[in-house]
Protein backbone atom coordinates (compact mmCIF):
# COMPACT_ATOMS: atom_id res chain seq x y z
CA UNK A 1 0.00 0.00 0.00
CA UNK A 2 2.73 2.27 1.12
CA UNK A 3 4.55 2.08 -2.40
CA UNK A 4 1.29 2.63 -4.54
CA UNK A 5 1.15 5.82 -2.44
CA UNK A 6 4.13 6.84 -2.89
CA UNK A 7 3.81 6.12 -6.47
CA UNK A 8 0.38 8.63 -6.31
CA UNK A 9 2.68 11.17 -5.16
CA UNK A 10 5.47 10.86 -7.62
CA UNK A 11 2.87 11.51 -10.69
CA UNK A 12 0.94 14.37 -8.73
CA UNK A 13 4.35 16.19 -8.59
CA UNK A 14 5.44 15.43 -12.10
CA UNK A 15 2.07 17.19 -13.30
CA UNK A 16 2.86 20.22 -11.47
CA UNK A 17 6.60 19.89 -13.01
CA UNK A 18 6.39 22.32 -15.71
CA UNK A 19 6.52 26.24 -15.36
CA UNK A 20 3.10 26.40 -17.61
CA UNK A 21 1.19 24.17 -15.39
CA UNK A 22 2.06 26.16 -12.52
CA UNK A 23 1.04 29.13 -14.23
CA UNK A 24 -2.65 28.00 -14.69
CA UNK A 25 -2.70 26.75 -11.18
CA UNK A 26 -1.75 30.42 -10.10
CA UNK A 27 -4.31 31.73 -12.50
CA UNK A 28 -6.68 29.13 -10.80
CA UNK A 29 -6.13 30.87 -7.73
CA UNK A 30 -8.64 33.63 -8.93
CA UNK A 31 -11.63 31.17 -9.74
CA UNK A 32 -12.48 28.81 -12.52
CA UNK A 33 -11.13 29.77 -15.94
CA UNK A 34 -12.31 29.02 -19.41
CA UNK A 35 -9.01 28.24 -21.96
CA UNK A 36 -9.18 31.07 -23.74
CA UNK A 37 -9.02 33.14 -20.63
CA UNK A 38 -5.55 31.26 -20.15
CA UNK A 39 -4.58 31.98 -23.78
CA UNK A 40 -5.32 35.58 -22.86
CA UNK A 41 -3.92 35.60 -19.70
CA UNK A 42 -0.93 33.06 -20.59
CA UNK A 43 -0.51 34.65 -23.96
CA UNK A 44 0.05 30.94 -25.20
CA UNK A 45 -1.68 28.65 -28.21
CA UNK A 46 -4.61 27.21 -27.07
CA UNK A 47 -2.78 23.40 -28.23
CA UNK A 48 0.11 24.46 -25.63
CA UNK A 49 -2.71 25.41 -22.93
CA UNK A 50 -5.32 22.51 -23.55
CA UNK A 51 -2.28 20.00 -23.43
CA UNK A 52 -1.29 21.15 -19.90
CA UNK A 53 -4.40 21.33 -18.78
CA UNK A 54 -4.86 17.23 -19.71
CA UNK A 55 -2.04 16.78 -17.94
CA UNK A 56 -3.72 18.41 -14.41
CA UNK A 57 -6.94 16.95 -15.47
CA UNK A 58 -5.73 13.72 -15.98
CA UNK A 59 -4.14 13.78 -11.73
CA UNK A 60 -7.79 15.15 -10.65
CA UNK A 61 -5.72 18.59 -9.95
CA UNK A 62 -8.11 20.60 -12.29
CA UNK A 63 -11.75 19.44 -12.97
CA UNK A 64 -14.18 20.92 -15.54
CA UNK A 65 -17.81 22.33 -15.76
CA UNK A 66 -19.47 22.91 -18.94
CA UNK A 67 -21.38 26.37 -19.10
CA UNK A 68 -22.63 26.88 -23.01
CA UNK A 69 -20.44 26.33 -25.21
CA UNK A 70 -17.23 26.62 -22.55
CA UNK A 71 -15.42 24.44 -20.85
CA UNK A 72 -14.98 26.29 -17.38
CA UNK A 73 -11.79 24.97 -15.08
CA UNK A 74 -11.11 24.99 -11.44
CA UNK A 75 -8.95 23.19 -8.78
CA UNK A 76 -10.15 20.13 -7.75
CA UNK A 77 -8.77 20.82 -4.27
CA UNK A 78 -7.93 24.31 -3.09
CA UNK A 79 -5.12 22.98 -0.69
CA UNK A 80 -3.04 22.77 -3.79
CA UNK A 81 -2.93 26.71 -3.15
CA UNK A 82 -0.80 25.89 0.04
CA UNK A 83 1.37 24.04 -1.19
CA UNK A 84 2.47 25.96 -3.97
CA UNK A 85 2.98 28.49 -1.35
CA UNK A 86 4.78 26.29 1.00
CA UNK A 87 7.00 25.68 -2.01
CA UNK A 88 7.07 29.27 -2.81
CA UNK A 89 8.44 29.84 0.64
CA UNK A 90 11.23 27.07 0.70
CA UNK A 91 12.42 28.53 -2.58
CA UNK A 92 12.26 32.33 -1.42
CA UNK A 93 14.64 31.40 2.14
CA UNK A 94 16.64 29.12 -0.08
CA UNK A 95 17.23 32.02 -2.35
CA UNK A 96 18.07 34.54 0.36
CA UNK A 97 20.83 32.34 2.19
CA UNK A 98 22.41 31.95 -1.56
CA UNK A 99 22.06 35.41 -2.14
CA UNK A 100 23.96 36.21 1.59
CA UNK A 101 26.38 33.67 1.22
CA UNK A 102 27.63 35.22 -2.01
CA UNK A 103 27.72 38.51 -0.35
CA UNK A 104 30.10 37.03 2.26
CA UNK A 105 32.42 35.43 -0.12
CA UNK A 106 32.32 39.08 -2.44
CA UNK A 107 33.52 41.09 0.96
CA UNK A 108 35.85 38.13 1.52
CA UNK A 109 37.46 38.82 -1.92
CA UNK A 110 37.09 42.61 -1.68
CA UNK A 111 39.46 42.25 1.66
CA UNK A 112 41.93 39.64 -0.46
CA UNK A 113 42.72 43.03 -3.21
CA UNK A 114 43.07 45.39 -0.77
């Protein structure tokens, strides 16, 4: 059971593994979206935006609603919003010690030429 889960896991992160998908998750954040909102939004093909969107459809991370003639998508579960933050935060602190531990090393070679 344990490695079926952990197998569940693997393929819910590799659909969020492209800087597109992410994007429409983000634009998610506002409420349900019809693709050519995305395309307008995204300023990408509708192809490029319909493909992604399989992908998060296809991991139950987006869900559709038909309204019309559109196809209306939303997140499936809004506590995808926290992680994306979560990750958001990781990557901001991980970004900051790089950024200070640079600075040390430049005043430690500033010192070294004077």
């Amino acid at each position: 059971m344990a490695e079926r889960l952990y197998s569940l896991k693997a393929e819910f992160f590799k659909a969020l593994a492209h800087p597109t998908r992410v994007r429409i998750l983000e634009q998610l954040r506002q409420g349900e979206k019809c693709v050519c909102k995305f395309i307008e939004d995204l300023e990408l093909e509708q192809p490029n935006i319909s493909q992604h969107l399989a992908v998060l459809r296809k991991e139950d991370i987006v869900v559709t609603r038909k309204e019309g003639l559109k196809v209306l998508y939303r997140v499936k579960h809004p506590e995808i919003f926290q992680v994306l933050d979560l990750v958001g935060r990781i990557l901001t602190r991980e970004i900051t010690n790089t950024m200070a531990e640079l600075q040390e090393l430049q005043g430690k070679e500033e010192k070294k030429g004077s």
